[in-house]
C-alpha atoms as a PDB file:
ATOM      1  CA  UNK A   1      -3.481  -7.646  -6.829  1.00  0.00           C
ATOM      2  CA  UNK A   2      -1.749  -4.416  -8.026  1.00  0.00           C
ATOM      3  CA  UNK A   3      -2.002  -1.348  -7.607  1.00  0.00           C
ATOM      4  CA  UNK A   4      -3.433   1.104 -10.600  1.00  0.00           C
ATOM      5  CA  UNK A   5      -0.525   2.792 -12.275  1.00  0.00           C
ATOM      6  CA  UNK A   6      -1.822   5.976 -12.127  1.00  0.00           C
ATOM      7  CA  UNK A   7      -1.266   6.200  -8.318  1.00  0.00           C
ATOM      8  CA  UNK A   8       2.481   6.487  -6.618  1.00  0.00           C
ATOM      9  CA  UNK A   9       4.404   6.447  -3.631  1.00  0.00           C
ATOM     10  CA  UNK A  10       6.826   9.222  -2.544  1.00  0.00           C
ATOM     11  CA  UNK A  11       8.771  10.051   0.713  1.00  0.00           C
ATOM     12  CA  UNK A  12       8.297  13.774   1.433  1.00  0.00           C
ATOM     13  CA  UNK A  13      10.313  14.306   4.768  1.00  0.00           C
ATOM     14  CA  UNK A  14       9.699  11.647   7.396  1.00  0.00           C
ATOM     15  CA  UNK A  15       6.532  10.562   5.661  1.00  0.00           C
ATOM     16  CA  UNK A  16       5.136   8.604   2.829  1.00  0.00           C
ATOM     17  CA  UNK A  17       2.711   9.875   0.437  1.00  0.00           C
ATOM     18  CA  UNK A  18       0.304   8.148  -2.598  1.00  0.00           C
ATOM     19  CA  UNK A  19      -0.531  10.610  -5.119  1.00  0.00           C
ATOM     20  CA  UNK A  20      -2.749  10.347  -8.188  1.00  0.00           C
ATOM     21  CA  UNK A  21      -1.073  11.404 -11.963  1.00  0.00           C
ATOM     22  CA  UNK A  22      -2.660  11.992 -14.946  1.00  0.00           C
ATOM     23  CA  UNK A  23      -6.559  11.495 -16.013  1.00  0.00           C
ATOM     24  CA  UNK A  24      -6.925  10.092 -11.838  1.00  0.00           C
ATOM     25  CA  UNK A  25      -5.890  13.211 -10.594  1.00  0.00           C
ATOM     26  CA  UNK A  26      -9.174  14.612 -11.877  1.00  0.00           C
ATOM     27  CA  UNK A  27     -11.313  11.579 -10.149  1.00  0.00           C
ATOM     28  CA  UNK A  28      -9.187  11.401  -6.736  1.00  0.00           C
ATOM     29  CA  UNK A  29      -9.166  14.123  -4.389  1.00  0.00           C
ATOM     30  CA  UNK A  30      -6.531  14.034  -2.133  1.00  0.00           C
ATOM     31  CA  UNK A  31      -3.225  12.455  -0.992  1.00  0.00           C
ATOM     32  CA  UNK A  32      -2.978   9.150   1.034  1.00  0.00           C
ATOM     33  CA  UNK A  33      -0.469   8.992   3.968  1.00  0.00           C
ATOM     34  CA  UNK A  34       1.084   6.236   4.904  1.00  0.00           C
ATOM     35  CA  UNK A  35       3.640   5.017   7.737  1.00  0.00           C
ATOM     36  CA  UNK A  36       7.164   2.990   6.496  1.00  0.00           C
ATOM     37  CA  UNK A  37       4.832  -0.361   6.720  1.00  0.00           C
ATOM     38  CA  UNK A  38       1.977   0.292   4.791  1.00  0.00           C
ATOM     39  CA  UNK A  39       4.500   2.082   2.135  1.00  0.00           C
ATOM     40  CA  UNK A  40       6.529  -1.225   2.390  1.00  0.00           C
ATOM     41  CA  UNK A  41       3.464  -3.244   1.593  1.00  0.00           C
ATOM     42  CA  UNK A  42       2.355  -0.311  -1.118  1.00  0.00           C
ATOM     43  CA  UNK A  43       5.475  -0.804  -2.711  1.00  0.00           C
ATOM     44  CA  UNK A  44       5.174  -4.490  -2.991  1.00  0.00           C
ATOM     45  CA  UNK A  45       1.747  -4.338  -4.543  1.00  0.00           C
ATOM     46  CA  UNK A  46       3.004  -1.687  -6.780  1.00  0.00           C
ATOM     47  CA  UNK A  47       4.331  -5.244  -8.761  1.00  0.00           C
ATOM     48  CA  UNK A  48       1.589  -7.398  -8.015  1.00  0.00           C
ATOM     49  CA  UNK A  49       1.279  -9.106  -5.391  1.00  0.00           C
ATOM     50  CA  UNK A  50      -1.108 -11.441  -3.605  1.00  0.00           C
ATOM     51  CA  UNK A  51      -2.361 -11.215   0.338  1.00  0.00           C
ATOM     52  CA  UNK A  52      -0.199 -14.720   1.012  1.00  0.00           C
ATOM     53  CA  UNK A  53       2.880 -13.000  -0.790  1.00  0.00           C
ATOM     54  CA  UNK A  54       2.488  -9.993   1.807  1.00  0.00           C
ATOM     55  CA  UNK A  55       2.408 -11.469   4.708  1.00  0.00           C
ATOM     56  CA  UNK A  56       5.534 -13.513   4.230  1.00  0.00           C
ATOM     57  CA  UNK A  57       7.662 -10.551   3.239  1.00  0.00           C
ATOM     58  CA  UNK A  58       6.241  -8.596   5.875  1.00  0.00           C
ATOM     59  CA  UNK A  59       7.195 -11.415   8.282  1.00  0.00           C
ATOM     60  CA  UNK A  60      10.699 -11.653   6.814  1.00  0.00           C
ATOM     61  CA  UNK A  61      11.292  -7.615   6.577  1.00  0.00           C
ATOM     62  CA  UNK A  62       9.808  -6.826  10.341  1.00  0.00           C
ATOM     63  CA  UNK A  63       9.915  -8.595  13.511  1.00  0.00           C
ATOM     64  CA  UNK A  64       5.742  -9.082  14.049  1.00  0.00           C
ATOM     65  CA  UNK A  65       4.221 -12.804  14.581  1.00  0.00           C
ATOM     66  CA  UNK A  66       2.296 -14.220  11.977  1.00  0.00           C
ATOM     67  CA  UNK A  67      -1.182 -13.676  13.326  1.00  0.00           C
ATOM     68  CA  UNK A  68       0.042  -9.491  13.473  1.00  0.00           C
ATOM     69  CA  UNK A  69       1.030  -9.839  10.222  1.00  0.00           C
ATOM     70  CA  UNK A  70      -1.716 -11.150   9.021  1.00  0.00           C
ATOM     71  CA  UNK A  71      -4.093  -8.730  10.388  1.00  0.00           C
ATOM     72  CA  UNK A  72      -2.164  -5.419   9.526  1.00  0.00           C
ATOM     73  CA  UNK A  73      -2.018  -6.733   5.805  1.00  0.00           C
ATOM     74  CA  UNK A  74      -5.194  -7.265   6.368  1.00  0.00           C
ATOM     75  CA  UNK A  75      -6.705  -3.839   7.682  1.00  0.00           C
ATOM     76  CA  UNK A  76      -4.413  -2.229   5.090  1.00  0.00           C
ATOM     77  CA  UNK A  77      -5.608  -4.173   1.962  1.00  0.00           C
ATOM     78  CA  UNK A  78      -8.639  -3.015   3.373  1.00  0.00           C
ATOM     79  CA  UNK A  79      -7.808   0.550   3.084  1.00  0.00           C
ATOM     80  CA  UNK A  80      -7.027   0.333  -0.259  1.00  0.00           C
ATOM     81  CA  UNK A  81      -9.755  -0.855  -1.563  1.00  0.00           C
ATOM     82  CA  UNK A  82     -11.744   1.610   0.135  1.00  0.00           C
ATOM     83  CA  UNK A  83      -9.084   4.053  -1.728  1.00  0.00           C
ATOM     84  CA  UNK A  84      -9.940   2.273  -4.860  1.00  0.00           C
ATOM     85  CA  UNK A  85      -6.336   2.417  -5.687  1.00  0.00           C
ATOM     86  CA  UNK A  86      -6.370  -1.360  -6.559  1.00  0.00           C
ATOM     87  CA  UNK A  87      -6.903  -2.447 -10.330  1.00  0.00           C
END
């Protein structure tokens, strides 16, 4: 999975932002938000990554058991695709 290119993540203040460029900024209205996890995990799909491959770093990056881990990366792959942010 990866993440389209014309979306990207920013820090503005204390918070993390996804932002369309270019032609998606005429098809997506809006910013998404996101807290330092699901910006960790945005990042990480920003080079491709799988749901396996996101779990484990999350596990290794954040001190969460594995069945947490599984379900946050879980709910927020979920998110995404709702987004349709996801090529």
């Amino acid at each position: 999975m990866k993440i389209k290119k014309d979306f990207i993540l920013r820090k503005v203040a204390d918070s993390y932002v996804v932002v369309p460029v270019g032609k998606m900024t005429l098809d997506f209205n809006g910013i998404i938000n996101l807290n330092e996890t699901g910006a960790f995990l945005f990042g990480l799909l920003q080079n491709g990554a799988e749901r396996e491959d996101l779990i484990e770093k999350l596990l290794a990056e954040y001190e969460v058991d594995r069945a947490r881990a599984e379900s946050d990366v879980d709910v927020f792959l979920g998110k995404v695709r709702d987004a349709d942010v996801l090529e």
